[in-house]
N, C-alpha and C. Protein backbone atom coordinates (compact mmCIF):
# COMPACT_ATOMS: atom_id res chain seq x y z
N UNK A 1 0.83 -1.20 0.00
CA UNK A 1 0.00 0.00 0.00
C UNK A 1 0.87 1.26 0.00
N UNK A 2 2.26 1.64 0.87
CA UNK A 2 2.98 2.99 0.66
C UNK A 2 3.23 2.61 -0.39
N UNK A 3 3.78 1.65 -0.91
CA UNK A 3 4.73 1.53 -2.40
C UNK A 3 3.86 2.41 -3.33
N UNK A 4 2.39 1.44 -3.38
CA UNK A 4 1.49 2.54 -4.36
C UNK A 4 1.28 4.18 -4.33
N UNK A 5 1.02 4.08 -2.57
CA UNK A 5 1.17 5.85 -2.72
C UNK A 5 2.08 6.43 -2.85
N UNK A 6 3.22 5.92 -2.83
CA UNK A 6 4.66 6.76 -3.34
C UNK A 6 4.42 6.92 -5.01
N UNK A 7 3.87 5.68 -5.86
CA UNK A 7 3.73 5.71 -7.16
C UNK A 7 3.24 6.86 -7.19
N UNK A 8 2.17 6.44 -6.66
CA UNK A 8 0.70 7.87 -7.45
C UNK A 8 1.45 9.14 -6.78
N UNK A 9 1.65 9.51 -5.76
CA UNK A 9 2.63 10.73 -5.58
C UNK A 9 3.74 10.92 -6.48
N UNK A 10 4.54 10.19 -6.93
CA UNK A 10 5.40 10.44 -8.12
C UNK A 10 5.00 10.79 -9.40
N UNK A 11 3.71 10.62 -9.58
CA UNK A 11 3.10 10.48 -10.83
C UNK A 11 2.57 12.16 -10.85
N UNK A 12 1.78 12.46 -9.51
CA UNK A 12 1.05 14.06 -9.35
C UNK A 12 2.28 15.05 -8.80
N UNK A 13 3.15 14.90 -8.42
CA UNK A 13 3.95 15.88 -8.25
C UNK A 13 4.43 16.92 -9.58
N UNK A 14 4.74 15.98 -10.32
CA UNK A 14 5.10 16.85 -11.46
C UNK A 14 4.28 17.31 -12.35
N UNK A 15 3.00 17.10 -12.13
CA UNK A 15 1.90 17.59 -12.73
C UNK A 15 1.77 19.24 -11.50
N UNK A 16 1.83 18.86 -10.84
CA UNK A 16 1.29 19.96 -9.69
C UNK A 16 2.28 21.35 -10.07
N UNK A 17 3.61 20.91 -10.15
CA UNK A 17 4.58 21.53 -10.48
C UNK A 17 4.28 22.43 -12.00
N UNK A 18 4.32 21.33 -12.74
CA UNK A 18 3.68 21.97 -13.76
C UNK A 18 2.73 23.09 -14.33
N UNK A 19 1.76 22.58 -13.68
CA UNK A 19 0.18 23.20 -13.27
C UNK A 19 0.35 24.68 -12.73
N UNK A 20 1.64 24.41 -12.00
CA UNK A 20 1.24 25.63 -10.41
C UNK A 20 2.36 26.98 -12.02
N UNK A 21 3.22 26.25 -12.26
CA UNK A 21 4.44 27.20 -13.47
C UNK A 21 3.44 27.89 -14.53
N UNK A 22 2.48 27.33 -14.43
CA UNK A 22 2.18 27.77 -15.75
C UNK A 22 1.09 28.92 -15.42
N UNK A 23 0.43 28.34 -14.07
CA UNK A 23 -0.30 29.62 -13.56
C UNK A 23 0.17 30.67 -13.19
N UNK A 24 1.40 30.70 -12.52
CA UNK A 24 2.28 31.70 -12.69
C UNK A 24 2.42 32.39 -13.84
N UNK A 25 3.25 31.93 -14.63
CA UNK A 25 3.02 32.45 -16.03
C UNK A 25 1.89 33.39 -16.43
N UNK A 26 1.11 32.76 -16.17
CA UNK A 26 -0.94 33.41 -17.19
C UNK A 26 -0.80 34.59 -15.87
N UNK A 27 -0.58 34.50 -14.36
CA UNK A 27 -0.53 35.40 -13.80
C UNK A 27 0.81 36.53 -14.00
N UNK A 28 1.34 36.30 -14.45
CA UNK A 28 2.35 37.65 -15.03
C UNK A 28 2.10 38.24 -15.37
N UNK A 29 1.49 37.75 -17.21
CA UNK A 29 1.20 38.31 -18.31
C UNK A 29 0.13 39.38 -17.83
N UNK A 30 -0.84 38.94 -16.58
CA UNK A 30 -2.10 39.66 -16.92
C UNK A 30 -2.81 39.92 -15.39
N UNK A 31 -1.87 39.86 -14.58
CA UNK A 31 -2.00 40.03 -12.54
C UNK A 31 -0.87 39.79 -11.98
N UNK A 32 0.05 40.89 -12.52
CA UNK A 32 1.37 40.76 -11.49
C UNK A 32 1.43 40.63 -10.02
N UNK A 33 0.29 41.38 -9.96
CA UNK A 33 0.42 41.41 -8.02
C UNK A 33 0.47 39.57 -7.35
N UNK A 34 -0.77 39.33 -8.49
CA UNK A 34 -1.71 38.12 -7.95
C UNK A 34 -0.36 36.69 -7.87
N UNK A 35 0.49 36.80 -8.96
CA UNK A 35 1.11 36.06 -9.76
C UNK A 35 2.10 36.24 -8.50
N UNK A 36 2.95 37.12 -7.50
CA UNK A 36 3.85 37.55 -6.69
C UNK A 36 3.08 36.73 -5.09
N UNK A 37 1.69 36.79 -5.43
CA UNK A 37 0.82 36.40 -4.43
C UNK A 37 1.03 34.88 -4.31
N UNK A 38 0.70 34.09 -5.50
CA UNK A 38 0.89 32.59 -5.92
C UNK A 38 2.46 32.30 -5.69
N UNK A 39 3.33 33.12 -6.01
CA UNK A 39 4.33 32.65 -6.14
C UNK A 39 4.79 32.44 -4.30
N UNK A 40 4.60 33.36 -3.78
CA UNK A 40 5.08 33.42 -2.21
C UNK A 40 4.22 32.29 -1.52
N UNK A 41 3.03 31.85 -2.12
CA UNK A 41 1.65 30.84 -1.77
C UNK A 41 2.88 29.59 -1.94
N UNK A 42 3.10 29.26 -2.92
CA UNK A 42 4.18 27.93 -3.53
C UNK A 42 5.19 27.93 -2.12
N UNK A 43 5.72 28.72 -2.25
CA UNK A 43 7.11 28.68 -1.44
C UNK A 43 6.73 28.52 -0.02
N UNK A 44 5.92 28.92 0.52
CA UNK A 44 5.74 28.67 1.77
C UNK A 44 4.91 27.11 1.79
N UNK A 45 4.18 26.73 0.66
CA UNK A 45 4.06 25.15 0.42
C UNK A 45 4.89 24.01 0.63
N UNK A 46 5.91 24.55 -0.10
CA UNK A 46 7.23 23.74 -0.32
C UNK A 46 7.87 23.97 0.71
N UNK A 47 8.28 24.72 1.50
CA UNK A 47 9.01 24.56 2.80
C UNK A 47 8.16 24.33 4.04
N UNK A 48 6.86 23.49 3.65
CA UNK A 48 6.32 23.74 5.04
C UNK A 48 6.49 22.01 5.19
């Protein structure tokens, strides 16, 4: 049973990653604030 959830976690991480870059992105182009907002949102994700 972890073995599998390590799979399926290996599998959505880099989607998430993905997902989260690209919203960044669309938030640049067109909500800098918002996009500075998401970005500080991520980072405090990742180090928590």
């Amino acid at each position: 049973m972890h073995a599998r959830l390590q799979l399926l976690q290996a599998q959505v991480e880099p989607h998430f990653l993905f997902n989260s870059l690209a919203a960044v992105e669309h938030l640049i182009e067109t909500a800098p604030v918002r996009a500075a907002q998401m970005q500080r949102h991520l980072l405090s994700y990742a180090l928590a």
